[in-house]
Protein backbone atom coordinates (compact mmCIF):
# COMPACT_ATOMS: atom_id res chain seq x y z
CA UNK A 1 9.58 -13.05 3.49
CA UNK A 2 10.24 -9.92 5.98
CA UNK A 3 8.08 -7.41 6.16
CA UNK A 4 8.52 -4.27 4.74
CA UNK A 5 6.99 -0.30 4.97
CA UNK A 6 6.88 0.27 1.41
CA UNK A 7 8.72 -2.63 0.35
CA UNK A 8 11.82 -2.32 -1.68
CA UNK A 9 11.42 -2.88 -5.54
CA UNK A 10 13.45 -6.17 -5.54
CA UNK A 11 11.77 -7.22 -2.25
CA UNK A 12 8.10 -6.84 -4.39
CA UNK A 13 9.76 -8.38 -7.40
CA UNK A 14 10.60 -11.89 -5.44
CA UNK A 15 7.14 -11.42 -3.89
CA UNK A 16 4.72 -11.15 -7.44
CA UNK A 17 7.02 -13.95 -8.96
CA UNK A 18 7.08 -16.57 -6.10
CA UNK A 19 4.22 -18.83 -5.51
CA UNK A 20 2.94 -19.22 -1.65
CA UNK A 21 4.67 -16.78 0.29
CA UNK A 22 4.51 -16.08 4.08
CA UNK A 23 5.32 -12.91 5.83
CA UNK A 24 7.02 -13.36 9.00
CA UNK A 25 5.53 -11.71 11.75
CA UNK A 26 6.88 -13.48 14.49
CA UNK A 27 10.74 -12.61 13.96
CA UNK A 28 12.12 -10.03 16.01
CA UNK A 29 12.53 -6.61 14.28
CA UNK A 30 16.09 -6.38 12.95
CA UNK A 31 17.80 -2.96 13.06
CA UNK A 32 18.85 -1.23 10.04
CA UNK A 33 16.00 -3.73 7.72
CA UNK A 34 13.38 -2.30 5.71
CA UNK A 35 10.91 -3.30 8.28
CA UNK A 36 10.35 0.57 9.43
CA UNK A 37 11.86 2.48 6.31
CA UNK A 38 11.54 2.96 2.64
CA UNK A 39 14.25 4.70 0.25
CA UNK A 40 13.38 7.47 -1.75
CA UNK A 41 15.03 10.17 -4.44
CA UNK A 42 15.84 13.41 -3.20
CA UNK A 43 17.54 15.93 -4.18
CA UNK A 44 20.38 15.08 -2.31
CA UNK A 45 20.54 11.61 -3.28
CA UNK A 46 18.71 8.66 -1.49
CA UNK A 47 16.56 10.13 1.43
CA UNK A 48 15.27 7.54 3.92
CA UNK A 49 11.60 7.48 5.70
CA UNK A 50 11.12 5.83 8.50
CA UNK A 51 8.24 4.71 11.06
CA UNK A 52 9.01 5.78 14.59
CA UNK A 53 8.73 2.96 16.92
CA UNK A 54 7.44 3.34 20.59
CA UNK A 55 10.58 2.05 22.81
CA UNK A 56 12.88 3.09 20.17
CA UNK A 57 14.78 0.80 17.46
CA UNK A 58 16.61 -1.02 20.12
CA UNK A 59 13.94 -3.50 21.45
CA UNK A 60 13.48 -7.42 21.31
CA UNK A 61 9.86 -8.12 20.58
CA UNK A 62 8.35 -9.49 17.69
CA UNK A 63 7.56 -7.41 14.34
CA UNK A 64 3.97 -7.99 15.05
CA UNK A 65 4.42 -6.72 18.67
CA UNK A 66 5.96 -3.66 17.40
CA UNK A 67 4.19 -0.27 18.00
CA UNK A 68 4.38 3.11 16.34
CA UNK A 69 5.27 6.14 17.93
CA UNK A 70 3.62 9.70 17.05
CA UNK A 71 5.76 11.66 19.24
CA UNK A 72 6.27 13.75 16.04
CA UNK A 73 4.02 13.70 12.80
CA UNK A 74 6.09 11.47 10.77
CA UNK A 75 3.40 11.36 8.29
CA UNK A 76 2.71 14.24 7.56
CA UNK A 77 6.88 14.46 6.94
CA UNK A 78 6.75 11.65 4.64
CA UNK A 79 4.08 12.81 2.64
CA UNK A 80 5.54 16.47 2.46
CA UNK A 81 8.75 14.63 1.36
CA UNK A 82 6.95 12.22 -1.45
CA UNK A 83 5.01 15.34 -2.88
CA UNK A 84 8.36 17.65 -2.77
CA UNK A 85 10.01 14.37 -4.64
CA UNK A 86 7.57 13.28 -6.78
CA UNK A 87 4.52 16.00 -7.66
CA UNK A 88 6.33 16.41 -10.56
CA UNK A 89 6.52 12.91 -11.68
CA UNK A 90 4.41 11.50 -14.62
CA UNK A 91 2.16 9.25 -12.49
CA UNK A 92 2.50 11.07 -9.06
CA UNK A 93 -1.00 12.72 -9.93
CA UNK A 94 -2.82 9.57 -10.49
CA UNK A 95 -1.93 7.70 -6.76
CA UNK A 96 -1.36 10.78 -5.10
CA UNK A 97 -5.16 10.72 -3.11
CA UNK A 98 -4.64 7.03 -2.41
CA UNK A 99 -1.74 7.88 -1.31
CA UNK A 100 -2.75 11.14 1.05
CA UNK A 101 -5.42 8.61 2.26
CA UNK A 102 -2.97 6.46 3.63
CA UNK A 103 -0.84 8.86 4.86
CA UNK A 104 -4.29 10.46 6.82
CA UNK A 105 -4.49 6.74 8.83
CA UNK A 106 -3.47 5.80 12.06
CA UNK A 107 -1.79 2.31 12.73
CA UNK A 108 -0.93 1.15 16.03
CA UNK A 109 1.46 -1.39 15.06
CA UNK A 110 4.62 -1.59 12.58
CA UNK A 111 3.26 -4.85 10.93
CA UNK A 112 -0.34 -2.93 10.45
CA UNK A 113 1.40 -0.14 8.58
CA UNK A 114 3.41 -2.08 6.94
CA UNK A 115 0.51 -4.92 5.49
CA UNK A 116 -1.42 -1.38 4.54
CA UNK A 117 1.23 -0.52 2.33
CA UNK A 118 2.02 -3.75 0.80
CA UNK A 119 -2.04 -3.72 -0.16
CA UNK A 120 -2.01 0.12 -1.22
CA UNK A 121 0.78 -0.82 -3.99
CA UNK A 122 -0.94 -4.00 -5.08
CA UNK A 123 -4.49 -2.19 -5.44
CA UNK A 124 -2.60 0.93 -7.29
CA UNK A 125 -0.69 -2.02 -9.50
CA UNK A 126 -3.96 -3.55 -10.28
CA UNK A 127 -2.24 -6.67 -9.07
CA UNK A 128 -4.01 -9.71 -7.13
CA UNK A 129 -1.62 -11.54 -5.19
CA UNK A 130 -2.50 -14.09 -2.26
CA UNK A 131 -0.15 -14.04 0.92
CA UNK A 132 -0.34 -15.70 4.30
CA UNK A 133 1.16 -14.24 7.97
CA UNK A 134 3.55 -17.12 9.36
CA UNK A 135 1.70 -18.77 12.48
CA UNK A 136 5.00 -19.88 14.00
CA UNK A 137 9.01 -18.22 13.85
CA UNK A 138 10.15 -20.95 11.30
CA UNK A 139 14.21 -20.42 12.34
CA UNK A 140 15.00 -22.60 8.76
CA UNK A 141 12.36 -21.39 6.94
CA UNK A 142 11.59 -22.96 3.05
CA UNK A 143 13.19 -20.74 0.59
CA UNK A 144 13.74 -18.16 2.94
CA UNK A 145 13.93 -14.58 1.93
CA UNK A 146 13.85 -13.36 5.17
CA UNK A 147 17.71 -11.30 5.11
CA UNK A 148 17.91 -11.18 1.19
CA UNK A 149 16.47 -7.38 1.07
CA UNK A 150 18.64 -4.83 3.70
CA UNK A 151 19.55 -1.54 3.02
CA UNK A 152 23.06 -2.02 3.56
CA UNK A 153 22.75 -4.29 -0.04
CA UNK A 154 20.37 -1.87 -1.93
CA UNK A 155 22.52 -1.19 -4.42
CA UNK A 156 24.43 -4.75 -4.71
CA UNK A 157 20.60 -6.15 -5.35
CA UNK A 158 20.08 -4.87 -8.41
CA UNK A 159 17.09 -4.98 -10.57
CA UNK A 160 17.58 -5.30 -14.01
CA UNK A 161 15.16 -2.06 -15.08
CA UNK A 162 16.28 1.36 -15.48
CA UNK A 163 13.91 4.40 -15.66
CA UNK A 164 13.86 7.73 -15.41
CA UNK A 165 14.15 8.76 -11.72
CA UNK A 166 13.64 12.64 -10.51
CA UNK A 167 16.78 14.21 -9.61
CA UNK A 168 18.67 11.57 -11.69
CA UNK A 169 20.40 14.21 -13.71
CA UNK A 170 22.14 15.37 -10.67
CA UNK A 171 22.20 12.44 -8.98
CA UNK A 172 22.69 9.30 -11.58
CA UNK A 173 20.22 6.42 -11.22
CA UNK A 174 19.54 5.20 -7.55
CA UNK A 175 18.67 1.49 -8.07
CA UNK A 176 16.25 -0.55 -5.30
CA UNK A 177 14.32 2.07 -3.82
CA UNK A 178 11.01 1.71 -2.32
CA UNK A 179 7.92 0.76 -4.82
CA UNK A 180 6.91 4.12 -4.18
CA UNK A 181 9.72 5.49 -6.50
CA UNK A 182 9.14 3.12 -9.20
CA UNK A 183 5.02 3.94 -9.05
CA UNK A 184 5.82 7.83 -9.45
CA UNK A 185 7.98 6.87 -12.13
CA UNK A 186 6.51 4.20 -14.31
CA UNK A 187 2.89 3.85 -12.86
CA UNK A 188 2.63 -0.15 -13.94
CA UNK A 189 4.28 -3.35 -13.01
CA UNK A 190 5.38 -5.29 -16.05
């Protein structure tokens, strides 16, 4: 499987249900992916946060090669943004210092970040769920899952589940966002 910043609710779905998965970190990052951005609700409709990266978004290295920029405070943007969102939803309270603890870190690298996050929502989920890192760029990878998950199919991808999103009486329901979204908004993996 990629990996994602904040991964994408069906992108966490495929990785709880399947048994031995890898994370490629030796792919090189693929533009427009989910590898530096998660999708939230905003009042506006679907707002997207995303990870600077040092030498911009048009570079050939390797996720795990990938560095952050903090030419601007990003995080202190995304968390402004997720507590603008989401203080008002029903579970925001409860994973909101986790959260802000996160948020207060600094990673030098994309795949850093990104492993930080995927952790943060387990431990928040009360989930255990072993993973490895891919040693090798496996080109034909077993059931690969690698392309499955892009923003440009978020809302062709959809999960079966419906719930109450903020903003959704303006907006309708937004389906696929990051597991951030579904957290704030139903607290539990079931």
């Amino acid at each position: 499987m990629d990996c994602e910043f904040f991964p994408c609710i069906p992108w966490f779905q495929k990785f709880v249900s399947s048994k031995n998965v890898s994370i490629e970190q030796h792919e090189f990052f693929v533009r427009s992916s989910y590898s530096n951005r998660a999708y939230v609700a905003g009042p506006n409709g679907v707002i997207c946060l995303t990870v600077p990266l040092k030498g911009g978004r048009n570079q050939r290295k390797t996720v795990k090669e990938l560095k952050i920029a903090y030419d601007e405070d990003w995080q202190a943007l995304h968390w402004k943004s997720l507590t603008s969102f989401y203080g008002r939803s029903v579970y925001f309270e409860y994973f909101k210092d986790e959260l802000s603890a996160f948020y207060s870190r600094k990673f030098d690298y994309l795949l850093e970040a990104n492993l930080a996050s995927l952790e943060l929502i387990l431990k928040l989920l009360h989930l255990k769920k072993e993973y490895s890192l891919t040693e090798d760029f496996e080109k034909n990878a077993e059931n690969d899952c690698r392309h499955i998950f892009l923003p440009k199919n978020r809302t062709t991808n959809e999960v079966d589940k419906r719930y109450i999103q903020p903003f959704s009486d303006r907006n309708g329901f937004e389906p696929n966002l990051s597991m951030l979204d579904f957290l704030f908004c139903c607290g539990r993996w079931e």
